[in-house]
PDB file of N, CA and C in Angstrom:
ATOM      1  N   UNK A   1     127.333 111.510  99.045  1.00  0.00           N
ATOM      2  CA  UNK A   1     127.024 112.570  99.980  1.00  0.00           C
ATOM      3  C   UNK A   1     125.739 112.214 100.732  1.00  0.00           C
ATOM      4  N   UNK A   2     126.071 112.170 102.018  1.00  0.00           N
ATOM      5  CA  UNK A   2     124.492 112.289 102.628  1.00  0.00           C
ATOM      6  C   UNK A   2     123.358 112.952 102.535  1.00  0.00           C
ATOM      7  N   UNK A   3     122.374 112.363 102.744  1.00  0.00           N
ATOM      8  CA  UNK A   3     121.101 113.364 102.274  1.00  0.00           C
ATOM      9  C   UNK A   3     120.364 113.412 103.664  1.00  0.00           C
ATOM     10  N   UNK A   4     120.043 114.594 104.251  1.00  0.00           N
ATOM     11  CA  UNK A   4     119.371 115.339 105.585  1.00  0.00           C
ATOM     12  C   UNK A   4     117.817 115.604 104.901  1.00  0.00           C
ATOM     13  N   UNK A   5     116.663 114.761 105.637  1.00  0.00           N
ATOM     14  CA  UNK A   5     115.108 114.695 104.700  1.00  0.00           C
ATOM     15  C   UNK A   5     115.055 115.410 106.228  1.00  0.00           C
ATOM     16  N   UNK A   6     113.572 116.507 105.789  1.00  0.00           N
ATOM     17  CA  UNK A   6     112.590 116.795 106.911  1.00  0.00           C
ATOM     18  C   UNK A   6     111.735 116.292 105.889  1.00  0.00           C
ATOM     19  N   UNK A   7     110.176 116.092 106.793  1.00  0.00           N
ATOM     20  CA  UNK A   7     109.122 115.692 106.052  1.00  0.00           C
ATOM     21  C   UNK A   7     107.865 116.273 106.924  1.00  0.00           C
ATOM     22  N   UNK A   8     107.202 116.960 106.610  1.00  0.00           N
ATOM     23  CA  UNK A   8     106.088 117.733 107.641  1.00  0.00           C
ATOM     24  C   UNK A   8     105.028 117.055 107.034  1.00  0.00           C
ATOM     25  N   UNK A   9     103.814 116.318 107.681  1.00  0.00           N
ATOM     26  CA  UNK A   9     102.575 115.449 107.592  1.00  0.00           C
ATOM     27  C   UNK A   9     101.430 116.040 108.054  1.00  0.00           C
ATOM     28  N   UNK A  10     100.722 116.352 107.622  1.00  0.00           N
ATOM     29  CA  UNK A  10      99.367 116.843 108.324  1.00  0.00           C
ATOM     30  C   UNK A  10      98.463 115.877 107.960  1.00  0.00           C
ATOM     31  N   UNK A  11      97.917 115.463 109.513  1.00  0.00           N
ATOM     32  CA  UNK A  11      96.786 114.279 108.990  1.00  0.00           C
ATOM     33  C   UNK A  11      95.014 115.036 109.188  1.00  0.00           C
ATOM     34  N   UNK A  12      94.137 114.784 108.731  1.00  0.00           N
ATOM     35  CA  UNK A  12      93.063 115.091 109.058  1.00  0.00           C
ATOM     36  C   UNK A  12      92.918 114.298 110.152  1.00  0.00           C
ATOM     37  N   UNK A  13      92.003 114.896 110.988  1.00  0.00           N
ATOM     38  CA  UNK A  13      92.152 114.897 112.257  1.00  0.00           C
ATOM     39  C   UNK A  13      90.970 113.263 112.669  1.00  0.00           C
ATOM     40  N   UNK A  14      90.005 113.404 111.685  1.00  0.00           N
ATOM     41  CA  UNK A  14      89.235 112.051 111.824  1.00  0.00           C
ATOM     42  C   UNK A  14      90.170 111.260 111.200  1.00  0.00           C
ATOM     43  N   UNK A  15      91.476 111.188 110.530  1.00  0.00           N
ATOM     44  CA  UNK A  15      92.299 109.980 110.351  1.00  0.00           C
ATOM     45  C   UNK A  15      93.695 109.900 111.154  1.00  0.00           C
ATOM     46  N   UNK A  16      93.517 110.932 112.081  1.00  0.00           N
ATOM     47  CA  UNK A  16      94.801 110.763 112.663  1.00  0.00           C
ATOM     48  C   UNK A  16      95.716 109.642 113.070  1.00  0.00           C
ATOM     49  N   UNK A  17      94.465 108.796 114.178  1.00  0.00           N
ATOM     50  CA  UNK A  17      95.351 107.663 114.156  1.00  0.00           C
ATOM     51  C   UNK A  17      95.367 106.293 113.136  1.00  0.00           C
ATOM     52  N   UNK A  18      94.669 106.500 111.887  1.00  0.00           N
ATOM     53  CA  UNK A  18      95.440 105.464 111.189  1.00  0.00           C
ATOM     54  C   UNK A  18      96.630 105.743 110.437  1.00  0.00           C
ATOM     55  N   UNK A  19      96.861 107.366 110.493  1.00  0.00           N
ATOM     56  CA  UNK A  19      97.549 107.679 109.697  1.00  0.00           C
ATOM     57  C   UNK A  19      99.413 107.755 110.367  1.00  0.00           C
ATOM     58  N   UNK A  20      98.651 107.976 111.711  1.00  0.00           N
ATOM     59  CA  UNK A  20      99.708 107.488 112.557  1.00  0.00           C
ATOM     60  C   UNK A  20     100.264 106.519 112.918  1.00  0.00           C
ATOM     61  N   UNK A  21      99.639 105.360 112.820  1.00  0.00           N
ATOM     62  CA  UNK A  21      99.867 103.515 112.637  1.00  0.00           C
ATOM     63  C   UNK A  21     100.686 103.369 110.892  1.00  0.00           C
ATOM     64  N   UNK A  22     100.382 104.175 110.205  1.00  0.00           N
ATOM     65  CA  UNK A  22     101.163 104.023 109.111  1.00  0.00           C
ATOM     66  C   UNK A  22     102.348 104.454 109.315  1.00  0.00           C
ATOM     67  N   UNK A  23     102.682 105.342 109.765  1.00  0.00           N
ATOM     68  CA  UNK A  23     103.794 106.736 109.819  1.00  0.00           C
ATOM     69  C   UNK A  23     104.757 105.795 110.656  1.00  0.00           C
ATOM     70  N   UNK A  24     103.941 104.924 111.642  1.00  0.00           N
ATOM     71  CA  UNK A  24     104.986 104.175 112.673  1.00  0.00           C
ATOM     72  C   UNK A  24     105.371 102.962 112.194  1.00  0.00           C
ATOM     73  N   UNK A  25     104.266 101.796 110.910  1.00  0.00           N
ATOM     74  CA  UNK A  25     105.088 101.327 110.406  1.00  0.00           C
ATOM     75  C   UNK A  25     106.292 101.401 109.690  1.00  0.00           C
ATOM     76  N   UNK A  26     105.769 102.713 109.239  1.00  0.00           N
ATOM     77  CA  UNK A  26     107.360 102.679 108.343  1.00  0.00           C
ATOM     78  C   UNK A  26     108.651 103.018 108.776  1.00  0.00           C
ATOM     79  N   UNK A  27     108.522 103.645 110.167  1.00  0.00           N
ATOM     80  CA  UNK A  27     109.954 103.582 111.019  1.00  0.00           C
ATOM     81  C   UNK A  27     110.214 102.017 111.008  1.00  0.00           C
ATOM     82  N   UNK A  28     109.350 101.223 111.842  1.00  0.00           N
ATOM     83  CA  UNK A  28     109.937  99.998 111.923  1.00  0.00           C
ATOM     84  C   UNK A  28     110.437  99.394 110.855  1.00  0.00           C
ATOM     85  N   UNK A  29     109.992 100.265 109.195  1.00  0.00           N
ATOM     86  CA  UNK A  29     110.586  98.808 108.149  1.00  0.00           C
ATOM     87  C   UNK A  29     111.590  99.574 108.220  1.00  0.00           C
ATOM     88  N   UNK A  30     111.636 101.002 107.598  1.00  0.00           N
ATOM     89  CA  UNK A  30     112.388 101.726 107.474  1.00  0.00           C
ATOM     90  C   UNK A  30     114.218 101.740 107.983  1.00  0.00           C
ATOM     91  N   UNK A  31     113.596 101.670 109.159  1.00  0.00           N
ATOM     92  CA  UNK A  31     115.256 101.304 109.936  1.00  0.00           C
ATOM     93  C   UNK A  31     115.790 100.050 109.858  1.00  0.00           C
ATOM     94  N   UNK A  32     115.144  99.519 109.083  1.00  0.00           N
ATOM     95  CA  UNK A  32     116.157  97.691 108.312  1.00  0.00           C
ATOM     96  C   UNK A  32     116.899  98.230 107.504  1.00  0.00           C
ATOM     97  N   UNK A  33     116.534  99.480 106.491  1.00  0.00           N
ATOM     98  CA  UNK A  33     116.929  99.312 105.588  1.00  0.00           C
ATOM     99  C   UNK A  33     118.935  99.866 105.445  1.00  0.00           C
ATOM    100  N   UNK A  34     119.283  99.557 104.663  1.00  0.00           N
ATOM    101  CA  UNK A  34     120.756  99.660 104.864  1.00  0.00           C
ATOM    102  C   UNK A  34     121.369 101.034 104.385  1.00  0.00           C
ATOM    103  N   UNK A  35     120.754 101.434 103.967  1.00  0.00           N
ATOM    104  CA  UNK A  35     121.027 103.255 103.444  1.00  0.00           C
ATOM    105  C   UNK A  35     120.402 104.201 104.265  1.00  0.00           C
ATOM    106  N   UNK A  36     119.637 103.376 105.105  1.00  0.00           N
ATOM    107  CA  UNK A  36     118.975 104.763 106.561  1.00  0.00           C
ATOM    108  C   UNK A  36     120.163 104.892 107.724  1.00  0.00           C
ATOM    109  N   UNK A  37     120.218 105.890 107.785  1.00  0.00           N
ATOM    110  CA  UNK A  37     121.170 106.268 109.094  1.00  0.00           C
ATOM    111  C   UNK A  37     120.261 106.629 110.814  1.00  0.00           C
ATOM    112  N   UNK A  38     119.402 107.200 109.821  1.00  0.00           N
ATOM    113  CA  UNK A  38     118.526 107.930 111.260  1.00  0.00           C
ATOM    114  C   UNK A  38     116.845 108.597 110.424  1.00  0.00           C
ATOM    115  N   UNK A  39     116.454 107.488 111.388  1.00  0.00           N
ATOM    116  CA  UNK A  39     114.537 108.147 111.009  1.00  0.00           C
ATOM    117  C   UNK A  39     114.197 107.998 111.882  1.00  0.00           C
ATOM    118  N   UNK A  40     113.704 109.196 112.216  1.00  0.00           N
ATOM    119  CA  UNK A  40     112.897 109.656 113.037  1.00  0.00           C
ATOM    120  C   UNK A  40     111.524 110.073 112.917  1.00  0.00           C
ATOM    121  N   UNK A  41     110.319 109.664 114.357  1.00  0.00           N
ATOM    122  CA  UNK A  41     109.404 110.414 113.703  1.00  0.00           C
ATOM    123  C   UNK A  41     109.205 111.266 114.910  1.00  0.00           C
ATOM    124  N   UNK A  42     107.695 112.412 114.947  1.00  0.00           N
ATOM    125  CA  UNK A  42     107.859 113.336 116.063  1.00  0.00           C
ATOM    126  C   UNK A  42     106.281 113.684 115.858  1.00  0.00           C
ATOM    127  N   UNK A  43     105.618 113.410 116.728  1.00  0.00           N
ATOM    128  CA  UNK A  43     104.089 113.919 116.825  1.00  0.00           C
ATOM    129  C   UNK A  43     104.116 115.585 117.502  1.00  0.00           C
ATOM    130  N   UNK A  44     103.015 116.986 117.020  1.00  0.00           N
ATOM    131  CA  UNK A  44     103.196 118.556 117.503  1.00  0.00           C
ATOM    132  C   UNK A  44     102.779 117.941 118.726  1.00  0.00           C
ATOM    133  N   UNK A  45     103.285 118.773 119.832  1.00  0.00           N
ATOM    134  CA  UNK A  45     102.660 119.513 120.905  1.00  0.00           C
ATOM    135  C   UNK A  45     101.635 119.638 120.705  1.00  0.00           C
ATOM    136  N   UNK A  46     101.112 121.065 120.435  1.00  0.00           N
ATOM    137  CA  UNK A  46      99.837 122.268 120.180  1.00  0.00           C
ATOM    138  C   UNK A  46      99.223 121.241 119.197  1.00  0.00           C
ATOM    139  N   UNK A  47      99.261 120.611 118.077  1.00  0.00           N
ATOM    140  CA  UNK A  47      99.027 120.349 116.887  1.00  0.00           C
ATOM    141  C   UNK A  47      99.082 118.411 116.793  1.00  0.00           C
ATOM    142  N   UNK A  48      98.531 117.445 117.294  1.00  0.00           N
ATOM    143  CA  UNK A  48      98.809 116.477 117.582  1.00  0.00           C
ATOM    144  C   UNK A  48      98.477 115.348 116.168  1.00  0.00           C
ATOM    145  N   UNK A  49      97.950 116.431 114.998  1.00  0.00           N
ATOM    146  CA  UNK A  49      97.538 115.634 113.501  1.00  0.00           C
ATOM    147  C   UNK A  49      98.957 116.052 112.926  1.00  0.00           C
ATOM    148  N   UNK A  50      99.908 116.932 113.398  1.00  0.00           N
ATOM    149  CA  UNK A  50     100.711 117.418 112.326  1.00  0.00           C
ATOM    150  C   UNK A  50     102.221 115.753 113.531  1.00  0.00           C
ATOM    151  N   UNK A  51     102.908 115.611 111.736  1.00  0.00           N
ATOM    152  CA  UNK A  51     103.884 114.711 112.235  1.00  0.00           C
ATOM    153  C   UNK A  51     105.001 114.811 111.304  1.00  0.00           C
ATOM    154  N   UNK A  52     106.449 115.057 111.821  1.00  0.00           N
ATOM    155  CA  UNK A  52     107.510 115.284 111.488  1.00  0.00           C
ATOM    156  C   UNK A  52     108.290 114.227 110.995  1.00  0.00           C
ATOM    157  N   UNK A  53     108.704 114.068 110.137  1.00  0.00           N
ATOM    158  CA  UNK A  53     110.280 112.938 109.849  1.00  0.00           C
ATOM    159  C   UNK A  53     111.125 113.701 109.918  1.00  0.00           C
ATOM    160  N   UNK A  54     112.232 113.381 110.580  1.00  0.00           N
ATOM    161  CA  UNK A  54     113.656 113.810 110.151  1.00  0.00           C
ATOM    162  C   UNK A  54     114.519 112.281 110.140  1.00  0.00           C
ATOM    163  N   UNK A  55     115.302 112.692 108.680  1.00  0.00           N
ATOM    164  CA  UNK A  55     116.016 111.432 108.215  1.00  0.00           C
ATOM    165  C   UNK A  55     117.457 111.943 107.788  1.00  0.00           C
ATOM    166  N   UNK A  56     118.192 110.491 108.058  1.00  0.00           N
ATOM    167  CA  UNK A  56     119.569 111.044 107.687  1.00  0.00           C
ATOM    168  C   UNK A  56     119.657 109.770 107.084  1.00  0.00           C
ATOM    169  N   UNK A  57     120.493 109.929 105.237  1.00  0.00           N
ATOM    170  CA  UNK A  57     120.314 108.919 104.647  1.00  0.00           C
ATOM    171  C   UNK A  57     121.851 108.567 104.265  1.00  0.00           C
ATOM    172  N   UNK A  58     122.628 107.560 104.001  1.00  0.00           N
ATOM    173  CA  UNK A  58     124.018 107.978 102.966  1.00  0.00           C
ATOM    174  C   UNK A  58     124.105 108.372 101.646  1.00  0.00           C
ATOM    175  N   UNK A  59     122.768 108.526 101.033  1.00  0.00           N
ATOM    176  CA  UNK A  59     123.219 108.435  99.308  1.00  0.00           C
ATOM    177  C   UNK A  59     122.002 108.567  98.811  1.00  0.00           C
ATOM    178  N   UNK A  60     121.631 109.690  97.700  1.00  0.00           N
ATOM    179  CA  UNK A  60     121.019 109.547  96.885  1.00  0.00           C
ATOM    180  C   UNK A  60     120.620 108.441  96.735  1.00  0.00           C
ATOM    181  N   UNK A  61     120.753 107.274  96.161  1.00  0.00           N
ATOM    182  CA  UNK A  61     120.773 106.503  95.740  1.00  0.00           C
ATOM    183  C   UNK A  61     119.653 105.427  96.824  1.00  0.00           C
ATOM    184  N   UNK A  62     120.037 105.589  97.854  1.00  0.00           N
ATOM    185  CA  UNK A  62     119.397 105.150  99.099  1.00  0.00           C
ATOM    186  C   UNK A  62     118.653 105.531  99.516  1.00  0.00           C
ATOM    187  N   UNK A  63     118.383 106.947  99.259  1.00  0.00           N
ATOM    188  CA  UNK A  63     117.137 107.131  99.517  1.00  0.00           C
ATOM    189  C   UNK A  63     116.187 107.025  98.555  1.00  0.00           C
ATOM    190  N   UNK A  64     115.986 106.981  97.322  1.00  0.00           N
ATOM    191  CA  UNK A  64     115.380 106.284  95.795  1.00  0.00           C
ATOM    192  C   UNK A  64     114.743 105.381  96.088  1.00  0.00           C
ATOM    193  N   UNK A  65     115.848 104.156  96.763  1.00  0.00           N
ATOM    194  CA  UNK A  65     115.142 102.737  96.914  1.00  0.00           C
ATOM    195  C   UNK A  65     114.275 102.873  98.169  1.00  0.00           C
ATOM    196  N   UNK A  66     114.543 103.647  98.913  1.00  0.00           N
ATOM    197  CA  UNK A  66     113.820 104.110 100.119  1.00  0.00           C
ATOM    198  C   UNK A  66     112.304 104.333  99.465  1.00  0.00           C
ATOM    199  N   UNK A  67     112.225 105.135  98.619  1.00  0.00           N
ATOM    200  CA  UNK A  67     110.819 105.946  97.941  1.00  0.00           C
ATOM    201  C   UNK A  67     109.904 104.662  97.067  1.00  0.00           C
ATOM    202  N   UNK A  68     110.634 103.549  97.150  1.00  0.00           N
ATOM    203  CA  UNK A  68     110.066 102.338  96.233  1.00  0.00           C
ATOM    204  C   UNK A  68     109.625 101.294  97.087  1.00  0.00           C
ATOM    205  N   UNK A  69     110.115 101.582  98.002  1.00  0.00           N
ATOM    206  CA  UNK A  69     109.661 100.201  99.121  1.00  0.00           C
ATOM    207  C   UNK A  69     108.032  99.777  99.146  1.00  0.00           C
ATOM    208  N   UNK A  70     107.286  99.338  99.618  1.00  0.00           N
ATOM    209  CA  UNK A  70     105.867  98.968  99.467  1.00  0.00           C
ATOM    210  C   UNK A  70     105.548  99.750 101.017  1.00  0.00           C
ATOM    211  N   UNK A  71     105.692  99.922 101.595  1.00  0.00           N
ATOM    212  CA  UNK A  71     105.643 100.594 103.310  1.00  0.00           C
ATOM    213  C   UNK A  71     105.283 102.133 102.301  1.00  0.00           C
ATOM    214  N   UNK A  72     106.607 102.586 101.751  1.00  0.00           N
ATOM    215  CA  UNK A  72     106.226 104.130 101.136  1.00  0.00           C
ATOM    216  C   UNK A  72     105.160 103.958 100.474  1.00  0.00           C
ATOM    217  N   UNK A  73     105.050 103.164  99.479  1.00  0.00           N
ATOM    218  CA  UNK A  73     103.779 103.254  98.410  1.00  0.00           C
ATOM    219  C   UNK A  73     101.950 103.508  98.890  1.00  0.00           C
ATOM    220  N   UNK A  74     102.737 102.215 100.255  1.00  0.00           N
ATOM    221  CA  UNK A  74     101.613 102.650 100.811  1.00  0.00           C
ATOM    222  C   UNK A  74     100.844 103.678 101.624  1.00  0.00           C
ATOM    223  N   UNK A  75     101.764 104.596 102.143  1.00  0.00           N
ATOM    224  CA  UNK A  75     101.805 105.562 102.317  1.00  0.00           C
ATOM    225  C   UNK A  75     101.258 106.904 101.004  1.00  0.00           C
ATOM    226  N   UNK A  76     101.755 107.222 100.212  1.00  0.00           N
ATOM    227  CA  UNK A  76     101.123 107.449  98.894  1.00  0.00           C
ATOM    228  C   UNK A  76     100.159 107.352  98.977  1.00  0.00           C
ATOM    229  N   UNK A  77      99.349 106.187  99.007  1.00  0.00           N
ATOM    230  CA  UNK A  77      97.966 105.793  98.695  1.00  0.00           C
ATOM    231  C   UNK A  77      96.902 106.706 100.041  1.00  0.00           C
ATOM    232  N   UNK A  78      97.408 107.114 100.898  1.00  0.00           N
ATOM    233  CA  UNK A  78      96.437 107.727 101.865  1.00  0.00           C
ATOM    234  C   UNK A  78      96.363 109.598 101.477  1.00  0.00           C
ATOM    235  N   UNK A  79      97.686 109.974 100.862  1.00  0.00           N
ATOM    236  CA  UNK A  79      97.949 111.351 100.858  1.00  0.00           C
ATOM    237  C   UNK A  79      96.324 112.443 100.729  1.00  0.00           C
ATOM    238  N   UNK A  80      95.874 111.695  99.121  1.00  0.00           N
ATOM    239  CA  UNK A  80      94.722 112.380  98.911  1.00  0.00           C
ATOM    240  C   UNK A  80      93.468 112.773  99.706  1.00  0.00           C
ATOM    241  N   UNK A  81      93.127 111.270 100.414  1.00  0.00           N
ATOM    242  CA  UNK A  81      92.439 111.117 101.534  1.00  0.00           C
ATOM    243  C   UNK A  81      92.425 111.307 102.791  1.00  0.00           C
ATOM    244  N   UNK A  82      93.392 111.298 103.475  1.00  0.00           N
ATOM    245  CA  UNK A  82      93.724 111.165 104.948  1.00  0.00           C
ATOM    246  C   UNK A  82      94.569 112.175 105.398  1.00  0.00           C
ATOM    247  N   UNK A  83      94.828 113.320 104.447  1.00  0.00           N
ATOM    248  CA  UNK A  83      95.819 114.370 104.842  1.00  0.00           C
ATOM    249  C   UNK A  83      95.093 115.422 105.029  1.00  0.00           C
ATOM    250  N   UNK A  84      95.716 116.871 104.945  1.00  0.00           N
ATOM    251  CA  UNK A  84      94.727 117.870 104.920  1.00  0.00           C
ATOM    252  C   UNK A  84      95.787 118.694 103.999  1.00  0.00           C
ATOM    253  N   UNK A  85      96.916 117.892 103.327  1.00  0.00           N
ATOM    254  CA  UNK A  85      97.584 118.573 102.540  1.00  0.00           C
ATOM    255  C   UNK A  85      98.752 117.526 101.760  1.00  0.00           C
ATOM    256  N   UNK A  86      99.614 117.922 100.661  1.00  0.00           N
ATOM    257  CA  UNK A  86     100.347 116.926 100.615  1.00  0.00           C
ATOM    258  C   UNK A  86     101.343 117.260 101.419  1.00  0.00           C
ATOM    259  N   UNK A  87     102.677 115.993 101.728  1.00  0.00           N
ATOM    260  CA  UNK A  87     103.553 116.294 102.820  1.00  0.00           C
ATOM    261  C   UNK A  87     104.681 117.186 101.686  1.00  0.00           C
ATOM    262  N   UNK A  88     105.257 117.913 102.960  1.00  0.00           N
ATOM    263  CA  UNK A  88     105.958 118.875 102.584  1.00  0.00           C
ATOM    264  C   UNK A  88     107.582 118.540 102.711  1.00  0.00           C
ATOM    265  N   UNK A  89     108.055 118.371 101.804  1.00  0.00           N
ATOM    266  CA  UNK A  89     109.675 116.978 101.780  1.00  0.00           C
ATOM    267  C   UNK A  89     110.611 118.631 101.745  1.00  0.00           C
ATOM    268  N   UNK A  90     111.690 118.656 102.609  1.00  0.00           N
ATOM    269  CA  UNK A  90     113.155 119.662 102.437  1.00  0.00           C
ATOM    270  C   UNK A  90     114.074 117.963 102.535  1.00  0.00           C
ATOM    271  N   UNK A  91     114.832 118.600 101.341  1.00  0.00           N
ATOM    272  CA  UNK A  91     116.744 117.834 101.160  1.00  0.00           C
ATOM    273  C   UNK A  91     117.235 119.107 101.445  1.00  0.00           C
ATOM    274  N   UNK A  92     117.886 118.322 102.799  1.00  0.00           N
ATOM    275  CA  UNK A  92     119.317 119.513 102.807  1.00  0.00           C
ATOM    276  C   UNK A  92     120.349 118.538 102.954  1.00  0.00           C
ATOM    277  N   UNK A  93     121.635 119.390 102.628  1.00  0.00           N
ATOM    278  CA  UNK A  93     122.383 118.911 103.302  1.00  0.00           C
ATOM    279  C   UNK A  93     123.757 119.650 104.130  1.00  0.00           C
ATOM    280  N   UNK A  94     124.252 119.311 105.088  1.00  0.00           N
ATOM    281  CA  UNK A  94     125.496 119.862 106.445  1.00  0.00           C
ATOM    282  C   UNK A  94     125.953 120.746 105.808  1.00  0.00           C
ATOM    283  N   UNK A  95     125.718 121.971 106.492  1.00  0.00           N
ATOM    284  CA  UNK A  95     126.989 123.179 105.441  1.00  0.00           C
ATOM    285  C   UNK A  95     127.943 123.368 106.602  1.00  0.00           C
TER     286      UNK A  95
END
């Protein structure tokens, strides 16, 4: 079954743009990978620290190995520091 990710990011605003150079590497690895269907990212309007994922994955399973990659990990490693919150993950999926 497919898995539908939102992911809401709030960066502190003195790290915005490294945090945004991260956010954009990981589209680029991201979309190699063979269980991504669709990642997206989306910088606010009004709000230009806050940043959106929306992902469409095929499988549990794919998205797991997704969460292990070294791009994510590294990502991880900024949350405490460079956010102004942790990110806020919804799984849905098509009703």
């Amino acid at each position: 079954m497919k898995i539908h990710l939102t992911a809401i990011i709030k960066a502190k605003e003195e790290h915005q743009a490294e945090v945004l150079e991260v956010l954009q590497h990981m589209v680029e690895e991201t979309r190699k990978e063979e269980a991504c269907e669709l990642y997206s990212l989306h910088q606010g309007i009004e709000d230009k620290n806050e940043f959106v994922f929306y992902e469409i994955w095929k499988s549990e399973e794919g998205l797991a190995q997704h969460n292990q990659q070294p791009y994510i990990q590294a990502f991880g490693a900024l949350v405490d520091e460079k956010l102004q919150e942790k990110p806020q993950i919804y799984l849905t999926n098509i009703i």
